[in-house]
Protein backbone atom coordinates (compact mmCIF):
# COMPACT_ATOMS: atom_id res chain seq x y z
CA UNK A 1 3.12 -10.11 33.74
CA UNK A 2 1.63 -7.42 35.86
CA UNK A 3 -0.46 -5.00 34.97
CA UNK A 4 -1.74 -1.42 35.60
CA UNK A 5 -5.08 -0.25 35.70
CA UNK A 6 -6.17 1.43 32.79
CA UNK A 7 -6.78 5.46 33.07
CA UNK A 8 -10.20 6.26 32.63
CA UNK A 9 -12.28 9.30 32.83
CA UNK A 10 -14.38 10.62 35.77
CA UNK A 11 -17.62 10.00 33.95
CA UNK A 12 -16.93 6.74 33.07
CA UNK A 13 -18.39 5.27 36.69
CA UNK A 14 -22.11 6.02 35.26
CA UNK A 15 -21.41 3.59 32.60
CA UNK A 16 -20.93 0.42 33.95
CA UNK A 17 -20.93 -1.03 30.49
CA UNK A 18 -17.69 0.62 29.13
CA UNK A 19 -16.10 0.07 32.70
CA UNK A 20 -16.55 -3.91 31.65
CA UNK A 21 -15.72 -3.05 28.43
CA UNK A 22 -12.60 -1.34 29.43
CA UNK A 23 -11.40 -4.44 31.69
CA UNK A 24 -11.86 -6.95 29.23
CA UNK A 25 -9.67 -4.98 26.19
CA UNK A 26 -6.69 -4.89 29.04
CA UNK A 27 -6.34 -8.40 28.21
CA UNK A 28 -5.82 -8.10 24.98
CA UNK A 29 -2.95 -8.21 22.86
CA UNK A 30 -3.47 -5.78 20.15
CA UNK A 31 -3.81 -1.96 20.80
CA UNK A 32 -6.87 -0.83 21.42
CA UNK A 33 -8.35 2.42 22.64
CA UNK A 34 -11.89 3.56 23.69
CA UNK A 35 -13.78 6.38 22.32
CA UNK A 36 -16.91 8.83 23.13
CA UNK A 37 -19.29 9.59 20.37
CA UNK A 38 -17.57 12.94 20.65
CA UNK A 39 -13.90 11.43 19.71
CA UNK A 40 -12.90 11.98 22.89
CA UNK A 41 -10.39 9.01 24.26
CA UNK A 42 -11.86 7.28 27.41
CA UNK A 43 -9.06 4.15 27.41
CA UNK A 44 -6.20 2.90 26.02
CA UNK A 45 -5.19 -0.81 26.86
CA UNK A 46 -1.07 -1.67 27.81
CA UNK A 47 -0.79 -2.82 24.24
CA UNK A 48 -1.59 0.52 22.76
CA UNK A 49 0.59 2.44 25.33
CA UNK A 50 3.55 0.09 24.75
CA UNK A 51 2.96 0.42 20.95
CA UNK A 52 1.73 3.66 20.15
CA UNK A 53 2.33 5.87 23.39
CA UNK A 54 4.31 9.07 23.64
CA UNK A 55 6.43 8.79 27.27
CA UNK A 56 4.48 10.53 29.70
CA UNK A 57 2.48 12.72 27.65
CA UNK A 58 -1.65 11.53 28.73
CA UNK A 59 -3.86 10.93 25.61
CA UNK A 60 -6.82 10.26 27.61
CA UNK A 61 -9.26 12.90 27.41
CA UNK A 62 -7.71 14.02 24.11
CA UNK A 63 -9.42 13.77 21.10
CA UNK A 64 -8.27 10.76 18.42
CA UNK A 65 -7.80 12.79 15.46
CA UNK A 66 -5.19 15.62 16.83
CA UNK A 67 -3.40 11.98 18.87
CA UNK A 68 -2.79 10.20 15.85
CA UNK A 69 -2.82 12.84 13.11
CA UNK A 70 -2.37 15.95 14.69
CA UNK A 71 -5.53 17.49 13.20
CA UNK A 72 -7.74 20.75 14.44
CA UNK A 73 -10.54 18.67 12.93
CA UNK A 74 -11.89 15.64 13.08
CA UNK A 75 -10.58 13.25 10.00
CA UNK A 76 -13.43 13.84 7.49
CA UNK A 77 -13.08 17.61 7.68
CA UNK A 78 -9.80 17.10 6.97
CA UNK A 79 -10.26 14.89 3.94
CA UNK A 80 -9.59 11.66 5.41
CA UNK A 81 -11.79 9.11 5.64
CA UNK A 82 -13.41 8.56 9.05
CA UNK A 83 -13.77 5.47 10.49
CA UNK A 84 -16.57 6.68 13.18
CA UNK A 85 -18.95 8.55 10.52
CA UNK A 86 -18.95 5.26 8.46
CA UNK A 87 -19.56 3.08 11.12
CA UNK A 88 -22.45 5.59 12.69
CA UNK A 89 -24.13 5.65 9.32
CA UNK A 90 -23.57 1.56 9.14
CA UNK A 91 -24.71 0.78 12.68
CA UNK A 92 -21.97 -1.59 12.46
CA UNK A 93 -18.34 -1.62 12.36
CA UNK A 94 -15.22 -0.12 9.88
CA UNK A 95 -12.01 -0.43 8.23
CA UNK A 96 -9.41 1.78 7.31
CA UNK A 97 -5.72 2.38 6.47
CA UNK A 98 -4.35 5.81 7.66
CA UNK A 99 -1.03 7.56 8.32
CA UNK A 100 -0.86 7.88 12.20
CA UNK A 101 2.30 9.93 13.97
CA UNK A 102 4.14 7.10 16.31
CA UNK A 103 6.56 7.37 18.67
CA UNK A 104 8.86 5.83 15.43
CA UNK A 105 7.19 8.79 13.40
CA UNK A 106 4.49 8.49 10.19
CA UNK A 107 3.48 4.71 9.83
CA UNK A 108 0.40 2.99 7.94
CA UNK A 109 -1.85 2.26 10.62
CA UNK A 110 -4.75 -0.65 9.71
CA UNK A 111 -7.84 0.55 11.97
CA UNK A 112 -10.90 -1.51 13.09
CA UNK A 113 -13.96 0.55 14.87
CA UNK A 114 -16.72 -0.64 16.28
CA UNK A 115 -19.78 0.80 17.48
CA UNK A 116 -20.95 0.10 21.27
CA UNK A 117 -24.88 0.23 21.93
CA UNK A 118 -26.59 0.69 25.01
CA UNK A 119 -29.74 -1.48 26.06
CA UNK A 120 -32.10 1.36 23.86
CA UNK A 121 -29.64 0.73 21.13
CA UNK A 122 -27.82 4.05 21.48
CA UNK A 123 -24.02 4.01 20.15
CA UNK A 124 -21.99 4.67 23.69
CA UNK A 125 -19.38 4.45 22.93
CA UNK A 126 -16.58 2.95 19.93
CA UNK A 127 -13.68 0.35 20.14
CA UNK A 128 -10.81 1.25 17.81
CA UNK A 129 -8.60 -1.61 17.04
CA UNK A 130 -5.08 -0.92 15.96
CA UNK A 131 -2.33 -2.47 14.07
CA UNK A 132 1.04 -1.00 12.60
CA UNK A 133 1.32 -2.49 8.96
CA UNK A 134 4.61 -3.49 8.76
CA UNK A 135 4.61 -3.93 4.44
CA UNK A 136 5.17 -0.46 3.58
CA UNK A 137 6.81 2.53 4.41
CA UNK A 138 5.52 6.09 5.25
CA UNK A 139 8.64 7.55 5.70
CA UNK A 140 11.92 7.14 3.12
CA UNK A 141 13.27 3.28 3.54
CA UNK A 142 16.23 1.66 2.71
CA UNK A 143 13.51 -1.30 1.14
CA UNK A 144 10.19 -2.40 0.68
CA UNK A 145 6.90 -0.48 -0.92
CA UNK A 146 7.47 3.49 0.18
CA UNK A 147 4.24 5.81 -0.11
CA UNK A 148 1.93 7.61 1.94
CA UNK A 149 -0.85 9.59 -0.97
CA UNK A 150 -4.41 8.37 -0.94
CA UNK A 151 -3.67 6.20 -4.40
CA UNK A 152 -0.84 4.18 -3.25
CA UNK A 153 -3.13 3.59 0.75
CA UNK A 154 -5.95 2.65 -1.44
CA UNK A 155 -3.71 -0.30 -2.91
CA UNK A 156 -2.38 -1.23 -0.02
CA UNK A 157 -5.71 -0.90 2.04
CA UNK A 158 -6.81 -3.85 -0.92
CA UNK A 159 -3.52 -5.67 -0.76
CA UNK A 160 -3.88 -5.87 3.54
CA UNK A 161 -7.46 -7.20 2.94
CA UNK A 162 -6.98 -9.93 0.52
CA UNK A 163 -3.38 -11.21 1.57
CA UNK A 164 -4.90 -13.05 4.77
CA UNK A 165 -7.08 -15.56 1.67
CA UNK A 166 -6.19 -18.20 -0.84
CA UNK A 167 -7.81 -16.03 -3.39
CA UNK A 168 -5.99 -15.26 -7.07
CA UNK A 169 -4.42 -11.44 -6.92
CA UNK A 170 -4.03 -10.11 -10.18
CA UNK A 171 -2.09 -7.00 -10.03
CA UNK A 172 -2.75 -4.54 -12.54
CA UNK A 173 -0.55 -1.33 -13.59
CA UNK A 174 1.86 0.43 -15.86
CA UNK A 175 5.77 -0.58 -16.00
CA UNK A 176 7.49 0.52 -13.10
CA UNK A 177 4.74 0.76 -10.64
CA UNK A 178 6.00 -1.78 -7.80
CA UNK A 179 4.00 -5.12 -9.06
CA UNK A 180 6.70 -7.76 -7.73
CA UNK A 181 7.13 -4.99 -4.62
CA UNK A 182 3.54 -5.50 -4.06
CA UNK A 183 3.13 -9.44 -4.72
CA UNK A 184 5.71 -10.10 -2.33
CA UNK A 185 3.84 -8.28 0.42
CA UNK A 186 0.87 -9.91 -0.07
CA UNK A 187 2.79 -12.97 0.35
CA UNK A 188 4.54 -11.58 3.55
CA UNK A 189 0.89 -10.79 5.08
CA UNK A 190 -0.36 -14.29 4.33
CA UNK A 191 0.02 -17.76 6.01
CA UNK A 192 2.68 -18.77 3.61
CA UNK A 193 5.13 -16.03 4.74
CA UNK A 194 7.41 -18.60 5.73
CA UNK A 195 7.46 -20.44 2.79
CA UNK A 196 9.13 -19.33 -0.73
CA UNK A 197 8.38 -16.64 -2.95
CA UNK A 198 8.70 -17.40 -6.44
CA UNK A 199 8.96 -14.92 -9.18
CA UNK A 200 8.20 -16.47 -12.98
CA UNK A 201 9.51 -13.93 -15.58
CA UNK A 202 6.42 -14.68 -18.12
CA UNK A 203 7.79 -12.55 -20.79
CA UNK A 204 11.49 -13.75 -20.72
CA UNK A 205 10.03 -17.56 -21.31
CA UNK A 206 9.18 -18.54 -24.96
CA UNK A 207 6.78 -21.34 -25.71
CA UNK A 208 9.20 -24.40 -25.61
CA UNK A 209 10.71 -22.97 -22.68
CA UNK A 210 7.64 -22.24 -20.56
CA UNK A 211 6.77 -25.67 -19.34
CA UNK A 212 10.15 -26.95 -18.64
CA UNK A 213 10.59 -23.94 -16.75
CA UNK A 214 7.33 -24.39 -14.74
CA UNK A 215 6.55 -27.71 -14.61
CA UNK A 216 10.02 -29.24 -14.59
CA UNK A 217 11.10 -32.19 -16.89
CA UNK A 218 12.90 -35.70 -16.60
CA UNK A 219 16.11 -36.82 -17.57
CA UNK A 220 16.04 -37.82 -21.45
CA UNK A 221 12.83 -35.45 -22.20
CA UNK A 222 14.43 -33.30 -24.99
CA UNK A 223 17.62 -33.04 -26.15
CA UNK A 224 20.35 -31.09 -22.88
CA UNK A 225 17.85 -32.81 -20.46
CA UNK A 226 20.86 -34.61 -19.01
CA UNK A 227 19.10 -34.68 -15.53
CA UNK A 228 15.62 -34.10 -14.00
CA UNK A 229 15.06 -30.67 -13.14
CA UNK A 230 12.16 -29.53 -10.66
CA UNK A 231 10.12 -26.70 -12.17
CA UNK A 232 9.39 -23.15 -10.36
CA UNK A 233 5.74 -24.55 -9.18
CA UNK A 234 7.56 -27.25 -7.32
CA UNK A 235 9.83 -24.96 -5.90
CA UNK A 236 7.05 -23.05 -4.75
CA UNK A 237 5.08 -25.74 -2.86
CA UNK A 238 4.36 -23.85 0.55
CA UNK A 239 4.88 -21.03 -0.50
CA UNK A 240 3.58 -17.79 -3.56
CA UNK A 241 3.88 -18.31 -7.11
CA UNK A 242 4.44 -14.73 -8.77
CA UNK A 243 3.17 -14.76 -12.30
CA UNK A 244 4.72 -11.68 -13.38
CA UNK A 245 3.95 -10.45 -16.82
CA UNK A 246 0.89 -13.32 -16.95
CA UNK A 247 -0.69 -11.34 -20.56
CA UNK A 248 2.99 -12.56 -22.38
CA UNK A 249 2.52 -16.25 -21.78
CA UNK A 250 1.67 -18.24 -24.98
CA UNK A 251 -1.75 -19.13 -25.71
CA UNK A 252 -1.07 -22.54 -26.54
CA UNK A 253 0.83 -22.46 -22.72
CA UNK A 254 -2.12 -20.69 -21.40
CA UNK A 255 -4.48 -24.21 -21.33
CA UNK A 256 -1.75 -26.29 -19.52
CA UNK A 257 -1.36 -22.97 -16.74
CA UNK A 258 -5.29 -22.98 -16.64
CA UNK A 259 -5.37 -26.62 -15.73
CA UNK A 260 -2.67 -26.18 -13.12
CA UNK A 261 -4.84 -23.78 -11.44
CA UNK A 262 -8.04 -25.69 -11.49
CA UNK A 263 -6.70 -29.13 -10.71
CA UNK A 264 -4.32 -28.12 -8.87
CA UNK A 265 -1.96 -30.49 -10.73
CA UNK A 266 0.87 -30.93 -13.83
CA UNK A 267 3.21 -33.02 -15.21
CA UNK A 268 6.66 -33.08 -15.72
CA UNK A 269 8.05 -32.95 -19.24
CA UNK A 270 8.66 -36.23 -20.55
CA UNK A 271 6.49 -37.88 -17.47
CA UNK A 272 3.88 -39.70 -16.82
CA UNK A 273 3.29 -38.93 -13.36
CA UNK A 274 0.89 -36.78 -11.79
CA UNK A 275 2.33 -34.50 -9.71
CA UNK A 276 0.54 -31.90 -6.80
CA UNK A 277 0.81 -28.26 -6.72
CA UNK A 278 0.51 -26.50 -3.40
CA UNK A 279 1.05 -22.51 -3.88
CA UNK A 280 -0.91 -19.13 -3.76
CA UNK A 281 -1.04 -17.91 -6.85
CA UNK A 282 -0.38 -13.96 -7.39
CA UNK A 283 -0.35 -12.51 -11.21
CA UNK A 284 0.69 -8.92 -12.82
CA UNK A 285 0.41 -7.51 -16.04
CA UNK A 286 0.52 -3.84 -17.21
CA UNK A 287 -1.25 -5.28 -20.42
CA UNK A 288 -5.24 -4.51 -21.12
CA UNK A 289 -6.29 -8.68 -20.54
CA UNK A 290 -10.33 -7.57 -21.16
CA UNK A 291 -9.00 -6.19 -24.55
CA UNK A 292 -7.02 -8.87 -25.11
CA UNK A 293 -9.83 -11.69 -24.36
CA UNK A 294 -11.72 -9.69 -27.06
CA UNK A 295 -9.44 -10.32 -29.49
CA UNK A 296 -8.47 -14.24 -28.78
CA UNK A 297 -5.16 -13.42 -27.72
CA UNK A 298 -6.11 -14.55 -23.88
CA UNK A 299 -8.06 -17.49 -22.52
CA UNK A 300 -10.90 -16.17 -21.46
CA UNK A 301 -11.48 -18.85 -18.81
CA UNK A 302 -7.95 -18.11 -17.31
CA UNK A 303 -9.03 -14.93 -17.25
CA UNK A 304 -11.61 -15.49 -14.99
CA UNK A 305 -9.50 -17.78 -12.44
CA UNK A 306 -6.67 -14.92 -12.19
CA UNK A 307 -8.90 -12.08 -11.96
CA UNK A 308 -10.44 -13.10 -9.04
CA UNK A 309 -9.13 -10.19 -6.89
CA UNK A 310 -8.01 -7.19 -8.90
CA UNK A 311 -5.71 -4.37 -7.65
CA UNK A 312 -4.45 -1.68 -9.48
CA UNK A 313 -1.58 0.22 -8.79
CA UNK A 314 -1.37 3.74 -9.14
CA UNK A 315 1.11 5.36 -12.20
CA UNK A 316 3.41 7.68 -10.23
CA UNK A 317 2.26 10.96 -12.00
CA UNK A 318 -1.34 10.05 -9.98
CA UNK A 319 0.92 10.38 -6.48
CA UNK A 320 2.58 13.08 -7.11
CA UNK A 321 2.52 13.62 -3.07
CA UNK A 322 4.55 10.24 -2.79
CA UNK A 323 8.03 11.86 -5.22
CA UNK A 324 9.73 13.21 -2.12
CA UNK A 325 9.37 10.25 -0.25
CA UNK A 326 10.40 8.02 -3.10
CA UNK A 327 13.51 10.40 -4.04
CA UNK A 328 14.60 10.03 -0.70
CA UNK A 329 14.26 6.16 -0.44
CA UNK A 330 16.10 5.84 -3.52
CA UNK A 331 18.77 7.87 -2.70
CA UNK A 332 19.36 5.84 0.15
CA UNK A 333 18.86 2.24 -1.32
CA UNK A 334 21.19 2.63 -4.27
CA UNK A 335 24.61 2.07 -4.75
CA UNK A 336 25.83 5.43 -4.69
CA UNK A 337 23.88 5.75 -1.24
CA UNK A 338 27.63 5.98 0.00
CA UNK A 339 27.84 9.47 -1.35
CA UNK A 340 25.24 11.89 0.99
CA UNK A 341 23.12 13.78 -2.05
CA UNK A 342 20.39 15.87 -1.45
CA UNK A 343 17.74 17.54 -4.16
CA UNK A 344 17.32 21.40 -4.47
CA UNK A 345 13.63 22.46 -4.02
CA UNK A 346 13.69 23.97 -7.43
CA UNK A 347 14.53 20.13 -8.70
CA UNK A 348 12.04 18.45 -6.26
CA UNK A 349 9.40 20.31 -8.10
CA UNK A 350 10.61 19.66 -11.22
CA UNK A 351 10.38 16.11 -10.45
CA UNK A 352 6.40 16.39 -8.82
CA UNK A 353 5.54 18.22 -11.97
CA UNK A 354 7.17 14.93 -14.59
CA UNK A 355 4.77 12.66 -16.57
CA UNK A 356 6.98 9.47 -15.48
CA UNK A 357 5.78 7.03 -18.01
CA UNK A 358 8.30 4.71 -16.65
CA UNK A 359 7.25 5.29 -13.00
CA UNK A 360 9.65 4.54 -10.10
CA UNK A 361 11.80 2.55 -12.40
CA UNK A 362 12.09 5.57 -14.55
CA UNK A 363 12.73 8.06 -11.32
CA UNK A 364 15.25 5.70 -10.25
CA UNK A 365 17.15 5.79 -13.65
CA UNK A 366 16.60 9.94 -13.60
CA UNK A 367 18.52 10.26 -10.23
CA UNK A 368 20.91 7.77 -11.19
CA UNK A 369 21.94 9.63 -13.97
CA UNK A 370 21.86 12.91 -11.78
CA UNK A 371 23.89 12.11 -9.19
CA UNK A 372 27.14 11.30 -11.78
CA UNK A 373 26.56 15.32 -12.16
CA UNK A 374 26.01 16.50 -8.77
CA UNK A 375 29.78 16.66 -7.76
CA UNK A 376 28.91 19.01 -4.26
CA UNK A 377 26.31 16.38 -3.65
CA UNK A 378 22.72 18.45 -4.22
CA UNK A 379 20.90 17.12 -7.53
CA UNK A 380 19.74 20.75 -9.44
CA UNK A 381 17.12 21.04 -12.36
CA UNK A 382 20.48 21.33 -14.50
CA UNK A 383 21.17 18.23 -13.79
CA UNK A 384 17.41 16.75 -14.64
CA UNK A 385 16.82 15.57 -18.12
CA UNK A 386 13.80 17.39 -19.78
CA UNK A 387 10.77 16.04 -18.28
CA UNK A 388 7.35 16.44 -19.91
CA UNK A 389 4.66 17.42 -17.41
CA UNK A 390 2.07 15.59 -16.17
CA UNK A 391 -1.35 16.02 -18.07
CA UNK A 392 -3.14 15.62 -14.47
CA UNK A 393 -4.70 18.41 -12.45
CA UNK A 394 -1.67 18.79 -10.40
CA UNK A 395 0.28 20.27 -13.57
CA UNK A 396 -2.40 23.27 -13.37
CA UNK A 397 -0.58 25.05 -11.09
CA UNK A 398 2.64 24.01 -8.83
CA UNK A 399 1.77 24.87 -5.24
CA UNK A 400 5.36 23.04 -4.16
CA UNK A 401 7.38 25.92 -4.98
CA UNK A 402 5.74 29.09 -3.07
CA UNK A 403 3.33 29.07 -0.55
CA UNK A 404 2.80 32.64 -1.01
CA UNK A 405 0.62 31.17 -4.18
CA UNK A 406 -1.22 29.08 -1.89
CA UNK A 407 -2.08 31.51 0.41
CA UNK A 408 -3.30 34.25 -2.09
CA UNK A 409 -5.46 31.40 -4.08
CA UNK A 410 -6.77 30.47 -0.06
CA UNK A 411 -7.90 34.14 0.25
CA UNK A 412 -9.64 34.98 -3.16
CA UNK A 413 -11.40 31.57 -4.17
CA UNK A 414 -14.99 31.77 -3.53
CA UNK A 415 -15.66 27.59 -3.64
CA UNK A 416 -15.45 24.91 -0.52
CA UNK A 417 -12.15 23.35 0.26
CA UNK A 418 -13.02 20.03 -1.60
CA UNK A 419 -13.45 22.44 -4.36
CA UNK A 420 -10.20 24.27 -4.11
CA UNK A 421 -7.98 20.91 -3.87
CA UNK A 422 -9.73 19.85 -7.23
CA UNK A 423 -8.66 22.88 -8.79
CA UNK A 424 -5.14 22.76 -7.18
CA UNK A 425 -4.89 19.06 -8.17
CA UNK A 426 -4.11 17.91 -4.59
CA UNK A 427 -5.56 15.95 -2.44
CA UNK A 428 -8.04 17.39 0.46
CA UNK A 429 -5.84 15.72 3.01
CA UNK A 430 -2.66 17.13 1.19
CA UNK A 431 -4.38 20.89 0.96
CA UNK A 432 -5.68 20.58 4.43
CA UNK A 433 -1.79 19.88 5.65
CA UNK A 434 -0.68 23.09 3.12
CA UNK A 435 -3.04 25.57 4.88
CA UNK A 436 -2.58 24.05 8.16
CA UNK A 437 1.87 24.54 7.49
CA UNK A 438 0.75 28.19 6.45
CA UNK A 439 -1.44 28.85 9.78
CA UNK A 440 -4.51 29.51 7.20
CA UNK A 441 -5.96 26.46 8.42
């Protein structure tokens, strides 16, 4: 395939090393772009144009943040995290999940930046790797994990970094907060995407039932056993074994599970014959398992081979940010997506400001129920069950409704912007967006 030379800036010639530099990243076949000390863009390879470029419109010479985020200021002024302070204070290189406008609009970019040194060990310049992640949404979608808010990034940001290993995910949250949504994409970002993903309902299995159920059993092994039956771990050989609900299993069930996972081996009911497991193993629980290791009620050398990368997910009331987005997703994955409904603003707040104990599951049911009233098609705050408020800082004053309230809080506070989120219970990236939509910015 032929290619074209790669723009580059008129100072570049005096750097010899970032000209070589430059040449060797056309080659290669993820996006990448080269950067000044001063964010400035001095490159971008084919891959990044093809992926991440906006028709005809140059971005070299432009600085990264206002490209891919359209800030005034550079990310950690903004509240973001910035991927070229850390990896100037480091001396080395960075990671970081961030929303970045596409061509295709908002999408979860994962971003790798490295530091360049010249022969007296002075940074030159940085090399920002780029890659779209393709296991959650920032915009409303018919499927999958939906969110863009710094709690729901920061579990993804874990999920994307653990996914590529072997290692045991244990998944920890309330009901409702996307645990299966989440085990299956760590399974879809792993080396086992093509194999099968198997859910086990932990909770819905009692004791005599759990290791036919898992293991499998032969014909003649208890009474109904009229044939052999494989179990869900051989079903999953290949493949991701999702332990959902892992803090219901029995305790007298939790030794034979235990020696599954160390040996790496079971038995059929009624066998005799070893058999070999092959499967990733991903658990979830919204119950407290340190509690409950406390109290004998969970192995606590199970423990301790599950918990071996913990992620917790974010209750909704904690991504407040995310309810539009979520609303809108729903609305367009359910069955009555057939029928176009919309939410009034008034009721969009209303639903920012709920405590949502049940989390998405429970915002599903809410707008479920809604839309049965909405005959014209718009969901009102009549049509909203009473909702108890969130006892977070965002319930200390609803910025959603009026910018006007924004705008006089902007003009009489007397603290920093850090200072002023934390009081409005946003986010510094959310409040920086706020002023920036009010030209206060």
């Amino acid at each position: 395939m032929p290619t074209t030379p790669i723009p580059f800036m008129p100072a570049l010639p005096s750097r010899p090393a970032v000209q070589t530099l430059i040449s060797f990243l056309e080659h290669e076949a993820h996006p990448m772009i080269v950067l000044d000390p001063d964010y400035n863009i001095l490159a971008a390879n084919i891959a990044y144009q093809r992926q991440f470029g906006h028709g005809d419109q140059a971005i070299v010479g432009h600085k990264c943040y206002r490209v891919s985020h359209h800030y005034d200021l550079p990310c950690d002024q903004a509240g973001e995290h910035c991927p070229m302070k850390r990896a100037q204070e480091l001396r080395g290189p960075d990671r970081i999940l961030h929303i970045h406008h596409t061509p295709r609009g908002p999408e979860h970019v994962a971003v790798e930046l490295r530091p360049i040194f010249d022969a007296a060990g002075a940074i030159t310049a940085y090399v920002e790797r780029l890659e779209v992640v393709r296991s959650a949404s920032a915009k409303p979608s018919g499927e999958g994990l939906v969110g863009r808010s710094a709690a729901f990034n920061q579990a993804l940001a874990a999920m994307r970094r653990v996914a590529p290993s072997m290692l045991p995910v244990l998944l920890l949250g309330e009901s409702g907060t996307g645990k299966e949504l989440f085990a299956r994409a760590v399974h879809e970002n792993s080396e086992r995407e093509a194999g099968p993903f198997v859910v086990v309902d932990c909770s819905g299995l009692t004791e005599t039932l759990f290791e036919s159920e898992l293991f499998g059993h032969e014909k003649g092994a208890f009474t109904g056993a009229i044939a052999r039956k494989a179990g869900l771990v051989e079903t999953a050989q290949g493949g991701t074994l999702f332990l959902d609900e892992i803090g219901d299993v029995p305790l007298a069930m939790q030794v034979k599970l235990l020696r599954l996972i160390e040996s790496g081996t079971y038995r059929r009911v009624g066998s005799v014959e070893t058999q070999y497991a092959n499967f990733r193993l991903v658990a979830a629980t919204h119950k407290p398992l340190e509690s409950m290791v406390e109290k004998g009620e969970f192995r606590q050398d199970l423990y301790y081979r599950i918990n071996a990368f913990p992620i917790v997910l974010p209750p909704l009331r904690e991504r407040s940010d995310d309810i539009p987005l979520l609303v809108n997703s729903i609305l367009q994955r359910n069955s009555y997506a057939k029928r176009k409904l919309s939410v009034a603003d008034s009721a969009m707040a209303m639903l920012q400001r709920g405590s949502w104990h049940g989390n998405v599951r429970e915002l599903r049911n809410v707008l479920e129920r809604a839309s049965l009233f909405a005959d014209d098609g718009v969901i009102r705050v009549e049509h909203l069950p009473a909702l108890g408020v969130a006892r977070t800082a965002s319930s200390r004053i609803s910025v959603q409704a009026a910018g006007t309230t924004l705008a006089e809080l902007h003009a009489s506070f007397q603290g920093t912007r850090k200072e002023l989120a934390a009081t409005l219970g946003l986010s510094e990236r959310t409040l920086y967006r706020k002023l920036k939509e009010l030209g206060l910015d």
